[in-house]
C-alpha atoms as a PDB file:
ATOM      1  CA  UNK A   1      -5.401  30.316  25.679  1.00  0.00           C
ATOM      2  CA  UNK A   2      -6.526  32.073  29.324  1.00  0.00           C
ATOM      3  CA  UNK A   3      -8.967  29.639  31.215  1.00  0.00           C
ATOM      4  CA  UNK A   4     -11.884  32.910  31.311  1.00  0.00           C
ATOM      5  CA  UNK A   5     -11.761  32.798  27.346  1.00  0.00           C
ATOM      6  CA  UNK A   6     -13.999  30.336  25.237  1.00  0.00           C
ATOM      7  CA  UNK A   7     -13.013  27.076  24.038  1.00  0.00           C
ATOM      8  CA  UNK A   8     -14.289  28.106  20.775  1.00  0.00           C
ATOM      9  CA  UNK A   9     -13.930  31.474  20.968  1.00  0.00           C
ATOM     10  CA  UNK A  10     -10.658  32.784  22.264  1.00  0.00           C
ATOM     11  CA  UNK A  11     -11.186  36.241  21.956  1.00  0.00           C
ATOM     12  CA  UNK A  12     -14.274  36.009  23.553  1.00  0.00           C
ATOM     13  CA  UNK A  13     -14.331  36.295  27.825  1.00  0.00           C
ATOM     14  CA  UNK A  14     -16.179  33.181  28.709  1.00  0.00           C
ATOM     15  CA  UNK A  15     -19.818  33.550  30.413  1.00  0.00           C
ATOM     16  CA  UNK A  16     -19.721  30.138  32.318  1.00  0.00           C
ATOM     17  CA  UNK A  17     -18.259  26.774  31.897  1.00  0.00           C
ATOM     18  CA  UNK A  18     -20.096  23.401  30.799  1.00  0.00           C
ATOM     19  CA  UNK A  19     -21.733  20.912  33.448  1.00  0.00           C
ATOM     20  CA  UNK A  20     -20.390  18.328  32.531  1.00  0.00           C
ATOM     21  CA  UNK A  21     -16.946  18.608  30.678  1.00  0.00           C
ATOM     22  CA  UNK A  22     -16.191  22.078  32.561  1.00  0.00           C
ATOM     23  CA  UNK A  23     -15.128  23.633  29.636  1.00  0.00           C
ATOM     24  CA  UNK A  24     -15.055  27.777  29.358  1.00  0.00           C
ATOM     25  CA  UNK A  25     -18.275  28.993  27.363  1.00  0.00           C
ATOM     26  CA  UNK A  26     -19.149  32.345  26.424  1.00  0.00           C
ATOM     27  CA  UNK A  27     -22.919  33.135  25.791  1.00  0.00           C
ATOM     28  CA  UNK A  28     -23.123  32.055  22.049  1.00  0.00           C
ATOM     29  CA  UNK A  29     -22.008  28.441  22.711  1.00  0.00           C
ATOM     30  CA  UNK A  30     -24.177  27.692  25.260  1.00  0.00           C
ATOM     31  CA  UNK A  31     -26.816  25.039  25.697  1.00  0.00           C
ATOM     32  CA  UNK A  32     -29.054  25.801  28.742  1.00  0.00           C
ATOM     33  CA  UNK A  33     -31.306  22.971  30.292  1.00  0.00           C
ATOM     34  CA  UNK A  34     -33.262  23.073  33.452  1.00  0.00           C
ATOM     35  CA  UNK A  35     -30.675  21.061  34.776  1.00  0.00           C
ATOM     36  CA  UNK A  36     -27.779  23.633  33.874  1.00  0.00           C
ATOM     37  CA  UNK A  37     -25.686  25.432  31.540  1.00  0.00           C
ATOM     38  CA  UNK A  38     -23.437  22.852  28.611  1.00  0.00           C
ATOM     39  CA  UNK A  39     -20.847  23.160  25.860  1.00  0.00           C
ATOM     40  CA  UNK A  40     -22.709  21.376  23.528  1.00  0.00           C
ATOM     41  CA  UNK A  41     -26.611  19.097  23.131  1.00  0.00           C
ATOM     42  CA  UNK A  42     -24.319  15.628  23.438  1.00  0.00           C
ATOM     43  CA  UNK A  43     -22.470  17.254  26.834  1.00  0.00           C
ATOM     44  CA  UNK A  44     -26.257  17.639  28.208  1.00  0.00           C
ATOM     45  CA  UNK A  45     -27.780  14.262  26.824  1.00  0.00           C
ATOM     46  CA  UNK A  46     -24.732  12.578  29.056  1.00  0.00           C
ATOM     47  CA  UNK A  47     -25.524  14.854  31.875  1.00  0.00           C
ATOM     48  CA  UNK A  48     -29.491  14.056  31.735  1.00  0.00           C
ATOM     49  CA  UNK A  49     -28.110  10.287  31.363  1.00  0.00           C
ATOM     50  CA  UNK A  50     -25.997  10.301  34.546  1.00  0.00           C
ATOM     51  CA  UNK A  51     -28.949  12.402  35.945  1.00  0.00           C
ATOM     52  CA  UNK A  52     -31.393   9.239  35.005  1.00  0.00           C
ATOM     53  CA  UNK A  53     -28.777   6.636  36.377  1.00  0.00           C
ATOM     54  CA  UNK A  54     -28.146   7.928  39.624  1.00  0.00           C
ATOM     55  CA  UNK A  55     -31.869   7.991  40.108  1.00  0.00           C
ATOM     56  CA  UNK A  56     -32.502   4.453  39.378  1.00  0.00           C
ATOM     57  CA  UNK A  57     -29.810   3.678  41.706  1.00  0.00           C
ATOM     58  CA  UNK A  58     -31.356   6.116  44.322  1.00  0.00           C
ATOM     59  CA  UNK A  59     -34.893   3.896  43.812  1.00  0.00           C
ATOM     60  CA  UNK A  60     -33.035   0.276  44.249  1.00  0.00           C
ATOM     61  CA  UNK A  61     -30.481   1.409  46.924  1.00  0.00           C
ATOM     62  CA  UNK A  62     -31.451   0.530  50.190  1.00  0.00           C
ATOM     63  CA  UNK A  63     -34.647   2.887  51.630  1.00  0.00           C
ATOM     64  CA  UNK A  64     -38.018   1.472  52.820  1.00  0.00           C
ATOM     65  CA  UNK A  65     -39.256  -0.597  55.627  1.00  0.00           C
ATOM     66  CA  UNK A  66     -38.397  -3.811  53.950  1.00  0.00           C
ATOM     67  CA  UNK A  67     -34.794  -2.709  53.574  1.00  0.00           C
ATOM     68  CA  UNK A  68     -34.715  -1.903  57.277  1.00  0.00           C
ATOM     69  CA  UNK A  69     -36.309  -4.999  58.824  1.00  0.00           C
ATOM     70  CA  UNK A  70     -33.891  -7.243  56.926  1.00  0.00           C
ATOM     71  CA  UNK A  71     -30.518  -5.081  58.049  1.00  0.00           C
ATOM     72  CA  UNK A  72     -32.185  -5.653  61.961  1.00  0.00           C
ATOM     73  CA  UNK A  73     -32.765  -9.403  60.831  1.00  0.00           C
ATOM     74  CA  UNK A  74     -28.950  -9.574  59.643  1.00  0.00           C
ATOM     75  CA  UNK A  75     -27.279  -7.242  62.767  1.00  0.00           C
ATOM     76  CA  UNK A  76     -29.764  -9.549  65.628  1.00  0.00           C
ATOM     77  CA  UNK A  77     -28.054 -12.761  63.809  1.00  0.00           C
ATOM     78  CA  UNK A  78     -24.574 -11.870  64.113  1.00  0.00           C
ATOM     79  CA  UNK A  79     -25.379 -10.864  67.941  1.00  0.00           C
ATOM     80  CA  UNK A  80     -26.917 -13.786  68.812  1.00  0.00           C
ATOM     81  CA  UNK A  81     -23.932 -16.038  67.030  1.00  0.00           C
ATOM     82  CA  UNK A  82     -21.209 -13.863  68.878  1.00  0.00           C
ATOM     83  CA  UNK A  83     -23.388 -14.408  72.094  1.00  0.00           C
ATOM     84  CA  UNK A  84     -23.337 -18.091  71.201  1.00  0.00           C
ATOM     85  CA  UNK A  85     -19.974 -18.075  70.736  1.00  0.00           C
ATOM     86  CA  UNK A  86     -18.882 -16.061  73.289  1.00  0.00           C
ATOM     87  CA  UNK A  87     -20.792 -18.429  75.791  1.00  0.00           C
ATOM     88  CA  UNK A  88     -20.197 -21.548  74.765  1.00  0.00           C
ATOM     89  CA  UNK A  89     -16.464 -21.088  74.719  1.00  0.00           C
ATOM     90  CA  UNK A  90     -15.381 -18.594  77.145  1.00  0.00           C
ATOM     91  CA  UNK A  91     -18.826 -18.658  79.472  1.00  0.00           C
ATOM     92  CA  UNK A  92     -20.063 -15.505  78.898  1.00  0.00           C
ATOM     93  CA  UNK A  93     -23.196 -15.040  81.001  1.00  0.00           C
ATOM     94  CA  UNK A  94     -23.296 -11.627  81.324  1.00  0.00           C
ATOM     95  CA  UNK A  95     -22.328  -7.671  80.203  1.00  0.00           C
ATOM     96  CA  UNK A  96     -19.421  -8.142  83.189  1.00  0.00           C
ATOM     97  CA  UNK A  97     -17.799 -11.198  82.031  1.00  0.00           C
ATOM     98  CA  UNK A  98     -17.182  -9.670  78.541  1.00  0.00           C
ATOM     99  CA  UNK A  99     -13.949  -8.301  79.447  1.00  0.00           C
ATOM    100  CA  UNK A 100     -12.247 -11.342  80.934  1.00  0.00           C
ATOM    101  CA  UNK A 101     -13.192 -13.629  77.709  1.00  0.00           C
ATOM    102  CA  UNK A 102     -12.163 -11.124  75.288  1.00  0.00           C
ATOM    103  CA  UNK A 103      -8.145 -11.095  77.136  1.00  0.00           C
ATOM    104  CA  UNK A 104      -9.002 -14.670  77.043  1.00  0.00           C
ATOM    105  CA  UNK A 105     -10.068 -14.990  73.266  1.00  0.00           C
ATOM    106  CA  UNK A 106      -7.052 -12.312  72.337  1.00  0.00           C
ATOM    107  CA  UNK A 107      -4.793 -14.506  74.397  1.00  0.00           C
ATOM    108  CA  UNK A 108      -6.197 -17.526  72.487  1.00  0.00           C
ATOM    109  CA  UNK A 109      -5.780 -15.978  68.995  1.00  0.00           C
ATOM    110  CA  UNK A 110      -1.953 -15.135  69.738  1.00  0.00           C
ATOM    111  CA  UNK A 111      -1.164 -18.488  70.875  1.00  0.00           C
ATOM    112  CA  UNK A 112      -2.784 -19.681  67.451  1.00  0.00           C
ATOM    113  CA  UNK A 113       0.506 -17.962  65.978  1.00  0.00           C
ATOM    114  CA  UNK A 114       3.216 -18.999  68.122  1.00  0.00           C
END
């Protein structure tokens, strides 16, 4: 069977092919939906499932102001414990001693696996 003939048809050219099983389709076996052009009712039920899943997801994913404050929250911790770190052990007072205590840290780390 050629890939531009119907599934269910295979004398007949398809028109299109389904949304969500991409199966050829000529004009007789399609279902159309605002949301596109299917095989079959079930093939655009899952679609319009998916479609309804994705956009709970979208609503619970990570936007809004709350979201935001709490990844600043989380990314000013981890500085301030690096800084910490970073201070306490190798004396890191400012921007310019950063490169000396991270040769010193890598140096460190290596002799950890001698």
């Amino acid at each position: 069977m050629a890939k531009n003939m119907c599934r269910h048809h295979p004398e007949v050219f398809a028109s299109g092919v389904c949304k969500q099983c991409a199966i050829p389709i000529c004009d007789e076996c399609k279902t159309v939906r605002p949301q596109g052009i299917f095989c079959c009712e079930e093939c655009a039920d899952r679609f319009a499932a998916f479609q309804d899943r994705i956009a709970v997801h979208k609503g619970t994913g990570g936007g809004g102001l709350v979201s935001l404050l709490v990844k600043i929250a989380v990314l000013a911790a981890v500085l301030l414990v690096a800084y910490l770190f970073l201070h306490s052990s190798y004396g890191v007072d400012s921007p310019a001693d950063l490169p000396g205590a991270i040769k010193s840290m890598i140096s460190d780390l290596i002799g950890l696996f001698r």
